[in-house]
C-alpha atoms as a PDB file:
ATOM      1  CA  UNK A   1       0.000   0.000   0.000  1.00  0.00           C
ATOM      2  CA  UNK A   2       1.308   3.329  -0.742  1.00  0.00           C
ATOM      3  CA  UNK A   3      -0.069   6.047   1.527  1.00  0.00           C
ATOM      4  CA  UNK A   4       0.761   9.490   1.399  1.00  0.00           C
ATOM      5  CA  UNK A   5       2.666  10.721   4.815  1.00  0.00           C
ATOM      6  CA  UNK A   6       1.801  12.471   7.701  1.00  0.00           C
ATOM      7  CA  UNK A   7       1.769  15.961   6.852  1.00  0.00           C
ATOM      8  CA  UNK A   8       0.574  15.639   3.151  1.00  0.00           C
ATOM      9  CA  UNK A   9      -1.627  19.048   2.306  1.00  0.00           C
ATOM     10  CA  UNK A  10      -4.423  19.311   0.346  1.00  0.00           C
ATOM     11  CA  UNK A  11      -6.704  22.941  -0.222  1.00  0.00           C
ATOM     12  CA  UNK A  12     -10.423  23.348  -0.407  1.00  0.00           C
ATOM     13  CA  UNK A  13     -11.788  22.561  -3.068  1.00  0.00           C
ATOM     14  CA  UNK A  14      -8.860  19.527  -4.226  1.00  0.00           C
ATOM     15  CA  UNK A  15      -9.417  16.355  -3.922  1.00  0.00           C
ATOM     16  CA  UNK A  16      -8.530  14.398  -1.135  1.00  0.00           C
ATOM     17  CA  UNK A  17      -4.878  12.540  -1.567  1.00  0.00           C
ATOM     18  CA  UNK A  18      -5.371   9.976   1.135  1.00  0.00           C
ATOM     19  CA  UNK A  19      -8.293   9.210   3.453  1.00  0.00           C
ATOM     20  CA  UNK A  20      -7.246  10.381   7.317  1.00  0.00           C
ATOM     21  CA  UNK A  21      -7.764  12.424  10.243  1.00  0.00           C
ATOM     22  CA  UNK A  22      -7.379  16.353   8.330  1.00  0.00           C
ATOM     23  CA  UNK A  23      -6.436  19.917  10.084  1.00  0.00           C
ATOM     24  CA  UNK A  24      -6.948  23.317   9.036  1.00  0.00           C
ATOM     25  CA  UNK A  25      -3.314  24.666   9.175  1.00  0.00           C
ATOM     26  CA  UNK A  26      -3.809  27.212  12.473  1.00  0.00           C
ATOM     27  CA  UNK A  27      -6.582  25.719  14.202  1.00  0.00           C
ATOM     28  CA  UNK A  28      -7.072  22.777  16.844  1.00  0.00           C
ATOM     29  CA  UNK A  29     -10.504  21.038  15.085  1.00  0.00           C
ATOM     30  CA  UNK A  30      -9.694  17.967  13.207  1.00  0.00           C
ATOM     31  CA  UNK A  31     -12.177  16.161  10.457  1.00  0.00           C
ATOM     32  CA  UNK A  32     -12.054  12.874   8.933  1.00  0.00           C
ATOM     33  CA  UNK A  33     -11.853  13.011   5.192  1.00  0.00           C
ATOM     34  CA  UNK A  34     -12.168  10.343   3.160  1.00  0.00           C
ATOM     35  CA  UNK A  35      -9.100   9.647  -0.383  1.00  0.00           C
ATOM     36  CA  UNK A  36     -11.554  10.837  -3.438  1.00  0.00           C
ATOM     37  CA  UNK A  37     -13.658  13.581  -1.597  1.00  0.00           C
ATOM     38  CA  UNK A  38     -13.550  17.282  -2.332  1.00  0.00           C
ATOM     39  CA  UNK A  39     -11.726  19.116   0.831  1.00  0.00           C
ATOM     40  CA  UNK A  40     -13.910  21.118   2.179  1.00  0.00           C
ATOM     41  CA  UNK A  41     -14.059  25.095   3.531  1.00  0.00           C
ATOM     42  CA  UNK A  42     -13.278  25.908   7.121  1.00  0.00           C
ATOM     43  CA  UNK A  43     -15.933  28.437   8.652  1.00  0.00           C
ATOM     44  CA  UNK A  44     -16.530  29.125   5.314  1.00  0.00           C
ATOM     45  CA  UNK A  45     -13.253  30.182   4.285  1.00  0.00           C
ATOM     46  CA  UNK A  46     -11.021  28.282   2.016  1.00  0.00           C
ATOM     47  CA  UNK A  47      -7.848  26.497   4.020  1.00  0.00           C
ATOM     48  CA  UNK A  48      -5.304  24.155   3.540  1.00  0.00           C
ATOM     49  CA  UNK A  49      -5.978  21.089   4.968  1.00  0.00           C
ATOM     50  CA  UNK A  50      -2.779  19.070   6.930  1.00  0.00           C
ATOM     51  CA  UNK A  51      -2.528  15.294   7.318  1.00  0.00           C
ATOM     52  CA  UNK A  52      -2.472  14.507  11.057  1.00  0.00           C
ATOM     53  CA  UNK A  53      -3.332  10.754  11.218  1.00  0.00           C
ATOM     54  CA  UNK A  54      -3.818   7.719   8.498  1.00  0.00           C
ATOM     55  CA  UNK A  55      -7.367   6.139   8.480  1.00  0.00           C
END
């Protein structure tokens, strides 16, 4: 299996590299996103998204 690594980004509005545990860069609230779904906004902003933790 080849997984991205821990720290992989993604933006809103990409697609998701690899299904995981996700966090806004800057903030403390994690969400589960899953490889092949669109990234989603952050208090309705647009954010890069950080890898924290393989599904």
């Amino acid at each position: 299996m080849n997984r991205k690594p821990i720290g992989t980004t993604a933006s809103t509005g990409q697609i998701c590299p690899e299904s995981g545990v996700w966090r806004p860069i800057g903030e403390k609230e994690t969400a589960p996103i899953a490889k092949g779904n669109r990234m989603p906004p952050y208090k309705g902003k647009a954010v890069t998204w950080k890898l924290i933790q393989h599904a």
